[in-house]
N, C-alpha and C. Protein backbone atom coordinates (compact mmCIF):
# COMPACT_ATOMS: atom_id res chain seq x y z
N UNK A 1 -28.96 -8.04 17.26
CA UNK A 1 -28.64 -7.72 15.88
C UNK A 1 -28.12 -6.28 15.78
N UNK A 2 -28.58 -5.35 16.46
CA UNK A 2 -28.21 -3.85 16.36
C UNK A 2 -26.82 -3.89 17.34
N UNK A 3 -26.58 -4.39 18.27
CA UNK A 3 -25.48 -4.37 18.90
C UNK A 3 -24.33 -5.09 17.51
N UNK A 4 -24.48 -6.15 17.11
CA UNK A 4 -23.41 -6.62 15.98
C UNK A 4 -23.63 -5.93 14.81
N UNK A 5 -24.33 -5.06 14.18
CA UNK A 5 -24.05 -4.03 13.56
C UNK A 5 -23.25 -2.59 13.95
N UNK A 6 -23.33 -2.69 15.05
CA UNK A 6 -22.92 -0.99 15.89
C UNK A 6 -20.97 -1.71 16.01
N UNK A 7 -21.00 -2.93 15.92
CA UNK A 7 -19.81 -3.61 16.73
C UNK A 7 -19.04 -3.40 14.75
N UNK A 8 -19.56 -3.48 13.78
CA UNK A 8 -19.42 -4.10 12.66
C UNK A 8 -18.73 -2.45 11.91
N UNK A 9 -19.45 -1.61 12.15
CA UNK A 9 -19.29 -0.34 12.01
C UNK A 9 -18.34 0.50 12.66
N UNK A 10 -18.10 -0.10 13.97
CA UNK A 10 -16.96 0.57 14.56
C UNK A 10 -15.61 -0.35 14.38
N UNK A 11 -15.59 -1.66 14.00
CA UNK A 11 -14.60 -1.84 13.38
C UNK A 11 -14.12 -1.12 12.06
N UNK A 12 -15.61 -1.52 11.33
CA UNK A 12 -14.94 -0.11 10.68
C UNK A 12 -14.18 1.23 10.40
N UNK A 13 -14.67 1.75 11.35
CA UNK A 13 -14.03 2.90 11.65
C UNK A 13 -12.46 2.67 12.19
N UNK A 14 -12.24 1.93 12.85
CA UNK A 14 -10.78 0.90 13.23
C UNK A 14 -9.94 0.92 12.14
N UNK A 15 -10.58 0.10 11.28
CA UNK A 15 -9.57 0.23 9.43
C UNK A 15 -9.21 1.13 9.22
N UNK A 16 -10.11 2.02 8.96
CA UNK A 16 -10.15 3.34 8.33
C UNK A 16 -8.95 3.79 8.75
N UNK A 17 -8.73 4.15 10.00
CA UNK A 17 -7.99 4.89 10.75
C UNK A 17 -6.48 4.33 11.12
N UNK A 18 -6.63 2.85 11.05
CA UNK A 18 -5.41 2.20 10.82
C UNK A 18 -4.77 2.09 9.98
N UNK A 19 -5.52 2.09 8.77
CA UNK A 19 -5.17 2.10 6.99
C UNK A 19 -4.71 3.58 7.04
N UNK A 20 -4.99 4.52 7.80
CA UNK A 20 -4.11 5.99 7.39
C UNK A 20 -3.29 6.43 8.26
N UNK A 21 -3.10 5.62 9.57
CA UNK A 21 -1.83 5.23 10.54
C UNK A 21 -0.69 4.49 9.62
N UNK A 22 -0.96 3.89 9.10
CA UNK A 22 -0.48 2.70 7.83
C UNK A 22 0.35 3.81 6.98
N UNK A 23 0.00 4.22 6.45
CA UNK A 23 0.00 4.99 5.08
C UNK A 23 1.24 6.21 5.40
N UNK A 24 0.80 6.68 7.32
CA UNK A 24 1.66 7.51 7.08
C UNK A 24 2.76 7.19 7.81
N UNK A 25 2.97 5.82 8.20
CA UNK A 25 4.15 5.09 8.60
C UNK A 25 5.13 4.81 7.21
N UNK A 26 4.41 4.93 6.56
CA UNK A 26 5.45 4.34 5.17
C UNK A 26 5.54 5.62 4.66
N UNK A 27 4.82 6.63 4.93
CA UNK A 27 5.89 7.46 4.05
C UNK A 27 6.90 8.24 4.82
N UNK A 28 6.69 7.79 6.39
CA UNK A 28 7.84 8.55 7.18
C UNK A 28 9.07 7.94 6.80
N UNK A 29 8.20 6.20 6.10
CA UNK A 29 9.85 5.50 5.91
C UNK A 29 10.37 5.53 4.39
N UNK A 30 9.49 5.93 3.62
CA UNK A 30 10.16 6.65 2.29
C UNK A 30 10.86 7.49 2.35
N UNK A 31 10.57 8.62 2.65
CA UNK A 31 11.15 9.96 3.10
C UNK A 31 12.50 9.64 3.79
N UNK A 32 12.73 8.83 4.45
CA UNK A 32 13.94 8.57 5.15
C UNK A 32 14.86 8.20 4.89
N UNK A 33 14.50 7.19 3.68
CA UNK A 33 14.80 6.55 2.83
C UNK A 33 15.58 6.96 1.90
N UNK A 34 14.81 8.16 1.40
CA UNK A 34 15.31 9.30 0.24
C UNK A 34 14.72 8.14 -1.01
N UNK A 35 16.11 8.23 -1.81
CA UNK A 35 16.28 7.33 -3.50
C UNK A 35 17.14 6.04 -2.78
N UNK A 36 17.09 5.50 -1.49
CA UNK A 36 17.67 4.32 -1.99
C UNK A 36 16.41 3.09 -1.75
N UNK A 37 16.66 2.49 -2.55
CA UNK A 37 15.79 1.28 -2.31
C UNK A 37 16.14 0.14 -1.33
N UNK A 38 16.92 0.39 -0.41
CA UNK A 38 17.29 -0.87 0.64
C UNK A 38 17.31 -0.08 1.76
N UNK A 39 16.75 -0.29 3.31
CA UNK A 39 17.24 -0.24 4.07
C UNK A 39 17.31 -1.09 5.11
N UNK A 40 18.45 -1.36 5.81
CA UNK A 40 18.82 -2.95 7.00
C UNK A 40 18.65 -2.02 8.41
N UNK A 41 18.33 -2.52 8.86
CA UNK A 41 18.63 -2.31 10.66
C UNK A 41 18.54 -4.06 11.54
N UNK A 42 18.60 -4.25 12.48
CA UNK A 42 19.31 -5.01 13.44
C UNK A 42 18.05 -6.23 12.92
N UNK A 43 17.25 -5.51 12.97
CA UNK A 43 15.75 -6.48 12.97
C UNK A 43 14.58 -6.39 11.53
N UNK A 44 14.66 -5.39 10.82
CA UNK A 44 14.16 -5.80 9.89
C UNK A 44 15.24 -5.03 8.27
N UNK A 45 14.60 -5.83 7.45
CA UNK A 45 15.44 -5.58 6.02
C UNK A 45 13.80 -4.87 5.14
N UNK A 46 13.87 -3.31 4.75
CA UNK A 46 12.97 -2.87 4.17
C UNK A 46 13.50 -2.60 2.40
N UNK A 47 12.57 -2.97 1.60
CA UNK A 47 12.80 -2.57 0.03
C UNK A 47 11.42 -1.70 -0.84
N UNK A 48 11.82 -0.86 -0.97
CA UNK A 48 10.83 0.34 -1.74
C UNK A 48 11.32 0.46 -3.31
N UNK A 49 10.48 0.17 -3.97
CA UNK A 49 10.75 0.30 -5.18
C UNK A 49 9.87 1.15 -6.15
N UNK A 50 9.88 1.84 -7.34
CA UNK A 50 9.39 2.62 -7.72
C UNK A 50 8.78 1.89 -8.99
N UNK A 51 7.09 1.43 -9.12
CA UNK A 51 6.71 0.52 -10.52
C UNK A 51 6.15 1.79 -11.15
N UNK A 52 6.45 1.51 -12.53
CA UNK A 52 5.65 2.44 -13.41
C UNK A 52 4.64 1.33 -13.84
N UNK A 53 3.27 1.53 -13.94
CA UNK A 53 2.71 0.95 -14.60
C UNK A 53 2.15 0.96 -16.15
N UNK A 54 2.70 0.30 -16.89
CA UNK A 54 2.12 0.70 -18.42
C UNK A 54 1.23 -0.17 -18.89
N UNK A 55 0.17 0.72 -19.47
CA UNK A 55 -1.28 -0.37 -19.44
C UNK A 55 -1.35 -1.08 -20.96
N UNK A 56 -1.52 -2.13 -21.22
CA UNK A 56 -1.11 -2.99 -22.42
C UNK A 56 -2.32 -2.04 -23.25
N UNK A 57 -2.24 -2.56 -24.79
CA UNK A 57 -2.80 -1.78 -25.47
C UNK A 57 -3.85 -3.20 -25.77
N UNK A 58 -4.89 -2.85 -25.60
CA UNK A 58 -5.89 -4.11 -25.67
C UNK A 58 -6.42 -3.95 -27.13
N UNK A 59 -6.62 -2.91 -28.05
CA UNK A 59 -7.03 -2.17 -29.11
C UNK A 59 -6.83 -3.45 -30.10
N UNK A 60 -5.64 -3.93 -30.41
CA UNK A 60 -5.35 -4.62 -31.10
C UNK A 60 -4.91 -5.62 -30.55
N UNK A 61 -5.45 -7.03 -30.95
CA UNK A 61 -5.13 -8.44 -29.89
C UNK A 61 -3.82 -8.67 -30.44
N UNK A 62 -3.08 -9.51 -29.81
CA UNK A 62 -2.16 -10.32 -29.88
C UNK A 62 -1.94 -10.98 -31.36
N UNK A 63 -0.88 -11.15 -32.30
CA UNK A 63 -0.33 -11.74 -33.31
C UNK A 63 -1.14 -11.06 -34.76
N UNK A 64 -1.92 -9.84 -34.49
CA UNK A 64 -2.46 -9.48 -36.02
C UNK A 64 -1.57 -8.66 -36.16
N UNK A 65 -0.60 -9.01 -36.84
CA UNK A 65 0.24 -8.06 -37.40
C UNK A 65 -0.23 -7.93 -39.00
């Protein structure tokens, strides 16, 4: 049981560290990128897009006008 916890935890640590290997793979490819939102090469087709998120107004429901 302590060995598959020790195993459980160091995957953990795996994510962690892959999720910010991750993170800074995409922004080497933003940056490269600049402002365009497409880029092609031989083997893959990448698209970056910029969402604004606007948060609905819940305050007042739907159709009480």
């Amino acid at each position: 049981m302590i060995v598959k916890i020790a195993e459980i935890k160091e995957f953990e640590r795996m994510m962690e560290e892959l999720a910010t290997e991750i993170e800074t793979a995409k922004g080497s490819i933003k940056a490269e990128m600049g402002y365009k939102e497409v880029l092609v090469s031989r083997s893959f087709k990448v698209t970056w897009k910029s969402v604004t998120d606007i948060p609905a107004d819940t305050a007042s429901p739907c159709g009480d006008d």
